[in-house]
N, C-alpha and C. Protein backbone atom coordinates (compact mmCIF):
# COMPACT_ATOMS: atom_id res chain seq x y z
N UNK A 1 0.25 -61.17 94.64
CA UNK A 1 -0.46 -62.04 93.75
C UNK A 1 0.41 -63.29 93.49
N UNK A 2 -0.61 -64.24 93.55
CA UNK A 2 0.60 -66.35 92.71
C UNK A 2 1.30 -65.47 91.68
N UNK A 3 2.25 -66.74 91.71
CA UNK A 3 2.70 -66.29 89.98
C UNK A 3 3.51 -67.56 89.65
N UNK A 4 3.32 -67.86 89.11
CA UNK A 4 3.39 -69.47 88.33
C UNK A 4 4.46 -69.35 87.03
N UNK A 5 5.15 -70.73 87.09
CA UNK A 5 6.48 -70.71 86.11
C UNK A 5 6.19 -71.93 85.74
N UNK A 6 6.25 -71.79 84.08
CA UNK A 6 6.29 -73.36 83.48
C UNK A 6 7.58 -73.46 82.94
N UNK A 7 8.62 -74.39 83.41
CA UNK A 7 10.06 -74.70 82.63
C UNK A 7 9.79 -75.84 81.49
N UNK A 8 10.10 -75.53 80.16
CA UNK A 8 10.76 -76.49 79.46
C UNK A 8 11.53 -77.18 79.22
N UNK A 9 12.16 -78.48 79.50
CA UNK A 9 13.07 -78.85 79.09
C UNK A 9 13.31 -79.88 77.95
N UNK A 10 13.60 -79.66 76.90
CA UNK A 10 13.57 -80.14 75.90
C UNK A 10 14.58 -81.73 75.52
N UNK A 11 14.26 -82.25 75.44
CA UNK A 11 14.97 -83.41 75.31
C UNK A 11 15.48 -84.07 77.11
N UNK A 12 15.10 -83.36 78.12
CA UNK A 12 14.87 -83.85 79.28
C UNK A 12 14.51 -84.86 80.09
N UNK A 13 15.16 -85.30 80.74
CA UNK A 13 14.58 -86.87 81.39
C UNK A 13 14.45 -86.62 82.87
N UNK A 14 13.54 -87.51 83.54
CA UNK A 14 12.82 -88.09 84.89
C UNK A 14 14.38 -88.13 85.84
N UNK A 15 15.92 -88.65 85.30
CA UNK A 15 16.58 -88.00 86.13
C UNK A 15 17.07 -87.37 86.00
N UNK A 16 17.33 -86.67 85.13
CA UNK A 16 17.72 -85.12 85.31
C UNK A 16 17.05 -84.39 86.08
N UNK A 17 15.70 -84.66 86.22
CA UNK A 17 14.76 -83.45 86.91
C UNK A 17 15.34 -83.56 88.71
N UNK A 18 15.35 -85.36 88.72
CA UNK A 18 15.82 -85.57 89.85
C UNK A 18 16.80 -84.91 90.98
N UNK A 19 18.45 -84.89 89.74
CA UNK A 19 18.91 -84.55 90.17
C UNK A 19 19.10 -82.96 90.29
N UNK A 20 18.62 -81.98 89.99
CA UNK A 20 17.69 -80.73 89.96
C UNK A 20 16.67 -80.37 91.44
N UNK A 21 16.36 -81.60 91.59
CA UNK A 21 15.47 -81.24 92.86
C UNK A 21 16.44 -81.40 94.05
N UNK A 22 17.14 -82.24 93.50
CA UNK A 22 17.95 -82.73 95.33
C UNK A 22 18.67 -81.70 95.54
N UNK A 23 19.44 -80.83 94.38
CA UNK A 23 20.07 -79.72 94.41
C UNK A 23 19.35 -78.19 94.76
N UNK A 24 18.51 -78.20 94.45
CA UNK A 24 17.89 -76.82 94.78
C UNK A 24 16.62 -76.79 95.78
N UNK A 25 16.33 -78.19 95.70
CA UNK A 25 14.56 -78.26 97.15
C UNK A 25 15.09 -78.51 98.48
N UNK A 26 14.54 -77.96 99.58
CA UNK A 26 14.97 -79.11 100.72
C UNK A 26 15.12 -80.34 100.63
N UNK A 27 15.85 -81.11 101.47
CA UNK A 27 16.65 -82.17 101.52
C UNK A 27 15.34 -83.00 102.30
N UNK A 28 14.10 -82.32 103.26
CA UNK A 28 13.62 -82.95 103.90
C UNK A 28 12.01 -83.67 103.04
N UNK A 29 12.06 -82.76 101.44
CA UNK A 29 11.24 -83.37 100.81
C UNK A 29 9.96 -81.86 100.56
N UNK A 30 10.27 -81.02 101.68
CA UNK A 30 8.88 -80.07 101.36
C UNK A 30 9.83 -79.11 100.45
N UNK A 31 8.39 -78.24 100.19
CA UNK A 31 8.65 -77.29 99.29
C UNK A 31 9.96 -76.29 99.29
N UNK A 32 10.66 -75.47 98.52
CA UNK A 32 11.54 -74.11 98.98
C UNK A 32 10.43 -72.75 99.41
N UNK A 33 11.48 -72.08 100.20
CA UNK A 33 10.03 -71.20 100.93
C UNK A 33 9.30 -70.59 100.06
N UNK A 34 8.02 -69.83 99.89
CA UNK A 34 7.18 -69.01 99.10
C UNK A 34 6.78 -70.18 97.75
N UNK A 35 7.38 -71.06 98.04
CA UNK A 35 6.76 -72.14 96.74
C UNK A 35 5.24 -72.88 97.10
N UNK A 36 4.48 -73.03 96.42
CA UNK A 36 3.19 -73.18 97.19
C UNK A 36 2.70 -74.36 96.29
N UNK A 37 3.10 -74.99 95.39
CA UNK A 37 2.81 -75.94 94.20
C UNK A 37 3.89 -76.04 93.43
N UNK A 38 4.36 -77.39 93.54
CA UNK A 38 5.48 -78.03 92.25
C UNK A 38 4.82 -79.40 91.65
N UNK A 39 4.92 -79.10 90.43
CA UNK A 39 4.59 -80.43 89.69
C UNK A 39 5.58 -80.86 88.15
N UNK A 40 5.12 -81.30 87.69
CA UNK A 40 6.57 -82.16 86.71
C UNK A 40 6.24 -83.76 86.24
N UNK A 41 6.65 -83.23 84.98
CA UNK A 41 6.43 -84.78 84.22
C UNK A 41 7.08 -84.62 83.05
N UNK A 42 7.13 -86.29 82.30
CA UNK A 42 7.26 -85.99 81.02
C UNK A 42 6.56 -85.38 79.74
N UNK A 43 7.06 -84.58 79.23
CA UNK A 43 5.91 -84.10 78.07
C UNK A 43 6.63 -84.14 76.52
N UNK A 44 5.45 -84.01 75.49
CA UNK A 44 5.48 -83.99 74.55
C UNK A 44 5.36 -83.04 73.62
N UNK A 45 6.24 -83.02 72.41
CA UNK A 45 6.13 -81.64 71.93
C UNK A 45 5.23 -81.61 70.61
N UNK A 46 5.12 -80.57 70.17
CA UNK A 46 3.79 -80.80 69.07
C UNK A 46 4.93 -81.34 67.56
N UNK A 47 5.92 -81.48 67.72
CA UNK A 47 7.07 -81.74 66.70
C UNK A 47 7.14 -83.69 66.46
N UNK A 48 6.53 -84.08 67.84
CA UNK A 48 6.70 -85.57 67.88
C UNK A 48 7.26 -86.08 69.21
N UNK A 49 7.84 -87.35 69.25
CA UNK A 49 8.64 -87.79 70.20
C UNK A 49 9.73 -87.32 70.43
N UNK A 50 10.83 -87.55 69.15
CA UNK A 50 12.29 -87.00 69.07
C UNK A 50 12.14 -85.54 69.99
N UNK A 51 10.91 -85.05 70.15
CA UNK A 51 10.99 -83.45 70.48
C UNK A 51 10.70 -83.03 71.97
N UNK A 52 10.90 -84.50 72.38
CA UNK A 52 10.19 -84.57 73.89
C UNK A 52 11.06 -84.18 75.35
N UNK A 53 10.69 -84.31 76.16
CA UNK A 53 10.79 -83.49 77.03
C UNK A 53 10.60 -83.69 78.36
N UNK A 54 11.00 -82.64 79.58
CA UNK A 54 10.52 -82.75 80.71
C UNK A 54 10.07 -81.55 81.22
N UNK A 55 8.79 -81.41 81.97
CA UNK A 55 8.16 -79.79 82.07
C UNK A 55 7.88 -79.75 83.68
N UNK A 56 7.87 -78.89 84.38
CA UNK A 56 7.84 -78.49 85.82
C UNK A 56 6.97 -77.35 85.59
N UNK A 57 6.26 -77.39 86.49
CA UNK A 57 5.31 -76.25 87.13
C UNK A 57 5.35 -75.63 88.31
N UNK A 58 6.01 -74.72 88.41
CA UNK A 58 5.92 -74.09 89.96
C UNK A 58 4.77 -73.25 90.53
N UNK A 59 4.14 -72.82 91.61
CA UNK A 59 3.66 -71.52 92.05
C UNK A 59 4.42 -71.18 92.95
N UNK A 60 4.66 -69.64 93.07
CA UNK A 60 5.18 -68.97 94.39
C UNK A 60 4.23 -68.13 94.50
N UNK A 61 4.19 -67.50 95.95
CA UNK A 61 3.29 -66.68 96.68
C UNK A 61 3.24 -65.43 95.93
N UNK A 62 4.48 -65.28 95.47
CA UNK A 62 4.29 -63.90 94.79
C UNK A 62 5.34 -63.69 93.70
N UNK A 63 5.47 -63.30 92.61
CA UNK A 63 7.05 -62.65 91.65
C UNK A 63 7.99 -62.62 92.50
N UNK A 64 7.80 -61.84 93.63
CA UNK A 64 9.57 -61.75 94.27
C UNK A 64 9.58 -62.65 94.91
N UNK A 65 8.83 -63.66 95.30
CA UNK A 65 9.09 -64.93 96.00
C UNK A 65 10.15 -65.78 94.61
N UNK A 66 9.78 -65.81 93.38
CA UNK A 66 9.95 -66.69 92.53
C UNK A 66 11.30 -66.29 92.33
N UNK A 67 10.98 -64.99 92.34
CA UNK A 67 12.83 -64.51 91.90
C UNK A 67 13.67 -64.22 92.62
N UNK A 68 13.33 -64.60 93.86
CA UNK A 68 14.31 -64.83 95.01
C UNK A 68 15.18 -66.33 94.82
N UNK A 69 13.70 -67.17 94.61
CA UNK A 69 14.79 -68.35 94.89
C UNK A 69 15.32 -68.42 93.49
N UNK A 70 14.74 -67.80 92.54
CA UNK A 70 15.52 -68.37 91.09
C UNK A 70 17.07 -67.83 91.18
N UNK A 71 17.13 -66.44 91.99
CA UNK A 71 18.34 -65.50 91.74
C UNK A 71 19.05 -66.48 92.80
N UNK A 72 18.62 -66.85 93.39
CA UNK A 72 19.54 -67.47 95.04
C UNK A 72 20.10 -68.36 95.00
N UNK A 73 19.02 -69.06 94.52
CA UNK A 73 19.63 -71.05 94.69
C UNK A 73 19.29 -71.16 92.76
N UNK A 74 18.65 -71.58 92.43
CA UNK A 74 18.25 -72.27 90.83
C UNK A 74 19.57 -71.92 90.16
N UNK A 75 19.53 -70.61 89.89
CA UNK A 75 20.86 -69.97 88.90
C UNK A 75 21.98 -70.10 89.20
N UNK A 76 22.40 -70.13 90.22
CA UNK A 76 23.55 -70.50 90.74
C UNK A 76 23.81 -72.15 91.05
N UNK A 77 23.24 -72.76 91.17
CA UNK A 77 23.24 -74.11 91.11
C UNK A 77 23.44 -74.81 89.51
N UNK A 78 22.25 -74.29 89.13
CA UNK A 78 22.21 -74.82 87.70
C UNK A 78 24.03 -73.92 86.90
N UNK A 79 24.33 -72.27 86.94
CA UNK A 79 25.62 -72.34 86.66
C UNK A 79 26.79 -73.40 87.06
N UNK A 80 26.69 -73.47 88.35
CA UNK A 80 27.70 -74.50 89.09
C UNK A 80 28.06 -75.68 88.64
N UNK A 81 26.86 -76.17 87.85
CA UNK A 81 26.58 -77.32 87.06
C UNK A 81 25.85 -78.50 88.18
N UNK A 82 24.86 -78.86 87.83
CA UNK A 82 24.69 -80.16 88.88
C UNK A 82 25.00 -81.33 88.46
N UNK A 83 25.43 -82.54 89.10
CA UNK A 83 25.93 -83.85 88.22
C UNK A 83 24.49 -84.45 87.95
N UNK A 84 24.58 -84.71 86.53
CA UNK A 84 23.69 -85.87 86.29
C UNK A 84 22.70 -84.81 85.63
N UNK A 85 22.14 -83.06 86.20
CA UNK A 85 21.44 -82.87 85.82
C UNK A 85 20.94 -82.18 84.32
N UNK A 86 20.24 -81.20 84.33
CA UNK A 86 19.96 -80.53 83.16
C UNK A 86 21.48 -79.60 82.70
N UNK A 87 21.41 -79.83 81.50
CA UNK A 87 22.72 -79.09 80.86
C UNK A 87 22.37 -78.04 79.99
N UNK A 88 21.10 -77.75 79.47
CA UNK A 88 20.45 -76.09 79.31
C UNK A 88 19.30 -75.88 79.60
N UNK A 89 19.68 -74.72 79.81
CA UNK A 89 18.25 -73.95 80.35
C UNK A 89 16.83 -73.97 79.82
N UNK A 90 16.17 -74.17 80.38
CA UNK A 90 14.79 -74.47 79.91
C UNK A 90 14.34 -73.35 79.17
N UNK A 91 13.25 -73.78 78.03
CA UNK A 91 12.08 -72.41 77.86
C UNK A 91 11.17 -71.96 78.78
N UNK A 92 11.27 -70.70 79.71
CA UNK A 92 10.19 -70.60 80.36
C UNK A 92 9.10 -69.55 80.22
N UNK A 93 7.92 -69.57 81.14
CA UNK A 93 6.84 -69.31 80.83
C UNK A 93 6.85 -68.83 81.96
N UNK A 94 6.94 -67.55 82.34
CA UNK A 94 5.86 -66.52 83.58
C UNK A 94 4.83 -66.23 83.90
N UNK A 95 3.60 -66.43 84.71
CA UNK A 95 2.64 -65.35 84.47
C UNK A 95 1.75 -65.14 85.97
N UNK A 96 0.90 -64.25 86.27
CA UNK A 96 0.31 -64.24 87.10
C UNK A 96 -0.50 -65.09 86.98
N UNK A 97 -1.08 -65.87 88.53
CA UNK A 97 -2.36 -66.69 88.80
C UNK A 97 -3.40 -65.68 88.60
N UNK A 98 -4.46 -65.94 87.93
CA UNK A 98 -5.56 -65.35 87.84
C UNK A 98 -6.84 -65.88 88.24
N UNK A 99 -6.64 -67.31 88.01
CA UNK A 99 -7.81 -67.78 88.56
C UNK A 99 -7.27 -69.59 89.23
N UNK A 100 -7.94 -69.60 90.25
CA UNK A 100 -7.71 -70.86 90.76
C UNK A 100 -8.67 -71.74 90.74
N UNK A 101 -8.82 -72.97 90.90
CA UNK A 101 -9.77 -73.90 91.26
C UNK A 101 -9.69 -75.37 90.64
């Protein structure tokens, strides 16, 4: 079954996310394997501006697709520290795809 991840990042910016992607996506621009949808923007929190943010949406093919690459590359990257990028961990959101369209 999909299974879809929404990251929070709270007080997050357009390059931070940046440098986040160059570190953990292929270098050639497509997806990491079993990833089937990435999206990302700035968002807003129901607190105001001061409370704002940057949010990513993933799908992978399946849970152990997601937690492959999270255990593989994400966590270990993001420990390692990336320059420039996010400096804590997001709030995230798990769940199965249930319906598409």
């Amino acid at each position: 079954m999909k299974y879809g991840i929404v990251h929070q990042f709270a007080g997050g910016t357009e390059a931070q996310y940046k440098a986040l992607i160059a570190a953990v996506h292929p270098a050639d621009g497509s997806l990491p394997a079993g990833q089937l949808l990435h999206m990302a923007g700035p968002s807003q929190d129901i607190m105001g501006p001061a409370h704002a943010g940057w949010t990513i949406i993933a799908v992978h093919e399946s849970r152990e697709s997601w937690e492959t690459f999270r255990n593989e590359v994400v966590t270990p990257a993001m420990q390692a520290g990336i320059e420039g990028g996010f400096t804590e961990l997001p709030e995230e959101t798990e769940f199965e795809v249930q319906v598409e369209g």
